[in-house]
Protein backbone atom coordinates (compact mmCIF):
# COMPACT_ATOMS: atom_id res chain seq x y z
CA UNK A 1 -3.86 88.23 250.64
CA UNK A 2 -7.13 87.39 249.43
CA UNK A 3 -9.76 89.08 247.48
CA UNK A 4 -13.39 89.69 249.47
CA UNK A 5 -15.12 89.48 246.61
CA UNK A 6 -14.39 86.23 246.29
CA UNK A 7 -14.81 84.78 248.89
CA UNK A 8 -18.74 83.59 249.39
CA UNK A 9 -20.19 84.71 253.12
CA UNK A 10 -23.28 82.48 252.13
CA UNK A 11 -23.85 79.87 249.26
CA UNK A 12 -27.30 77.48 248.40
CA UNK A 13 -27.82 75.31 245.53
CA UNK A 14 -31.29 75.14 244.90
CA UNK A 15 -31.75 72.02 243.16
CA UNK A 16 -35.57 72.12 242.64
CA UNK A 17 -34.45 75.23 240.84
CA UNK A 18 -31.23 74.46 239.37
CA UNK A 19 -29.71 77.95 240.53
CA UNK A 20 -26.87 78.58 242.45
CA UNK A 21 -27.06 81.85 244.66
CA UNK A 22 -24.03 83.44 246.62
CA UNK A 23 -24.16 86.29 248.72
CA UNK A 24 -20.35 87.48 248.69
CA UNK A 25 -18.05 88.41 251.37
CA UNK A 26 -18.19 92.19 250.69
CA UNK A 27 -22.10 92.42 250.27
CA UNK A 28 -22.55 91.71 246.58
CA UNK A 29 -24.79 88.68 245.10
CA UNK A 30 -25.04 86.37 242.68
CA UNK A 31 -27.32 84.20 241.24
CA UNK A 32 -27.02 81.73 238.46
CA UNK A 33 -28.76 79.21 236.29
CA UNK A 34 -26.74 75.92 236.60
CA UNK A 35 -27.33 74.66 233.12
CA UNK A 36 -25.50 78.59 232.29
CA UNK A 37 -22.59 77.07 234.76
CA UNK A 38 -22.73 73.78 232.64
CA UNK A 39 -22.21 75.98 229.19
CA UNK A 40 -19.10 77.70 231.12
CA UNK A 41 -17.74 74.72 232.66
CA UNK A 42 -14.01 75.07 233.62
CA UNK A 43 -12.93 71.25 233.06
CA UNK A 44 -10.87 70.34 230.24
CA UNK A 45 -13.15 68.66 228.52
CA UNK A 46 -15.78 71.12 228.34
CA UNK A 47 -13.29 73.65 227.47
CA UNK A 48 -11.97 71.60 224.44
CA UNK A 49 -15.63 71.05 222.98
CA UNK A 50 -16.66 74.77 222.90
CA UNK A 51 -12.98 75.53 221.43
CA UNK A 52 -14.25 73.52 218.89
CA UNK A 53 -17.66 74.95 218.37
CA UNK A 54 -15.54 78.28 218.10
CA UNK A 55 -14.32 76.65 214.67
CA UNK A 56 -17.00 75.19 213.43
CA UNK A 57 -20.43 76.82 214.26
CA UNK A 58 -22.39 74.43 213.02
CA UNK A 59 -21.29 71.47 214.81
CA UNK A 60 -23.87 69.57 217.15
CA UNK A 61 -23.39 69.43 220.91
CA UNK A 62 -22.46 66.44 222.14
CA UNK A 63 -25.18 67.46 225.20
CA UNK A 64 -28.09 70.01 225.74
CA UNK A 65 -27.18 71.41 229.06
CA UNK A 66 -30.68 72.44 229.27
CA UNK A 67 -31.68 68.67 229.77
CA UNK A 68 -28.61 67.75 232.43
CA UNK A 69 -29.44 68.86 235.91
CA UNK A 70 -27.23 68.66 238.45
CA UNK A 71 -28.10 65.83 241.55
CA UNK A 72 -25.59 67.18 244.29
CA UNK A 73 -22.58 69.53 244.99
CA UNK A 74 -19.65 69.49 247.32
CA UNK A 75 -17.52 72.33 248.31
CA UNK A 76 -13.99 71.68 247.64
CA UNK A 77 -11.65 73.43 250.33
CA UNK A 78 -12.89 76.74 250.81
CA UNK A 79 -12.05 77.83 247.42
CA UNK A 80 -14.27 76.33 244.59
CA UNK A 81 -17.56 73.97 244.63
CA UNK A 82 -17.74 70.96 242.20
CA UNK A 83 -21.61 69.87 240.92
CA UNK A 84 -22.48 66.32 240.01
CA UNK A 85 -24.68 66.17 236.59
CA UNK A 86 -27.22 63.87 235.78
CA UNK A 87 -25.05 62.75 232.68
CA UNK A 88 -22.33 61.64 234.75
CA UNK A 89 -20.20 64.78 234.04
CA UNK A 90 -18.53 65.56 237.42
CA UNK A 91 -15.17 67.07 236.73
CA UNK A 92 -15.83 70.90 236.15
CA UNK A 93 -14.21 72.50 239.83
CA UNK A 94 -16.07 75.91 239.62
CA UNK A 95 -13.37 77.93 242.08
CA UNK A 96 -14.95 81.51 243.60
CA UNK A 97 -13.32 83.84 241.52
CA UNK A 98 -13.78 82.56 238.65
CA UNK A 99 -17.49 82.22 239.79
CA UNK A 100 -17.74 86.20 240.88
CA UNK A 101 -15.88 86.68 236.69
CA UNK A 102 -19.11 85.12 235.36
CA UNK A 103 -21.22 87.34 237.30
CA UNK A 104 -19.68 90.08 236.07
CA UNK A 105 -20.79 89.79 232.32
């Protein structure tokens, strides 16, 4: 069975604003910043380089996600939507709930 909330009734990137809004399935909304989504990415990769900021707090990004923007998007299925970033970085698959998790904090 699946869960309303998260499942999106309507979805827009904006990319002139580089935010992503979602109106959910059972009437709640989110909006977010996509250079936040870029910090939280789900891919390997990205999940790697902040375990390693974790250890060392002084280590230099290897990016400033406020200066990669995101060109396009693509839903894929109906359960997650993938952005393309102007570095190349294409791999993060942002799936619904995990989306609504963020906009809970």
């Amino acid at each position: 069975m699946e869960n309303a909330a998260a499942i999106p009734k309507d979805l827009s990137v904006r990319l002139s604003e580089q935010r992503l809004r979602i109106e959910w399935r059972d009437g709640g909304k989110s909006e977010y910043a996509l250079a936040y989504l870029r910090r939280m990415c789900p891919c390997a990769a990205c999940r790697t380089e902040r375990d390693r900021q974790s250890d060392n707090p002084l280590k230099v990004l290897s990016f400033n996600p406020s200066e990669v923007r995101v060109t396009s998007a693509n839903l894929v299925g109906n359960y997650a939507i993938q952005f393309h970033w102007s570095d190349g970085h294409k791999s993060g698959i942002f799936d619904f709930a995990f989306l609504r998790s963020l906009a809970a904090h």
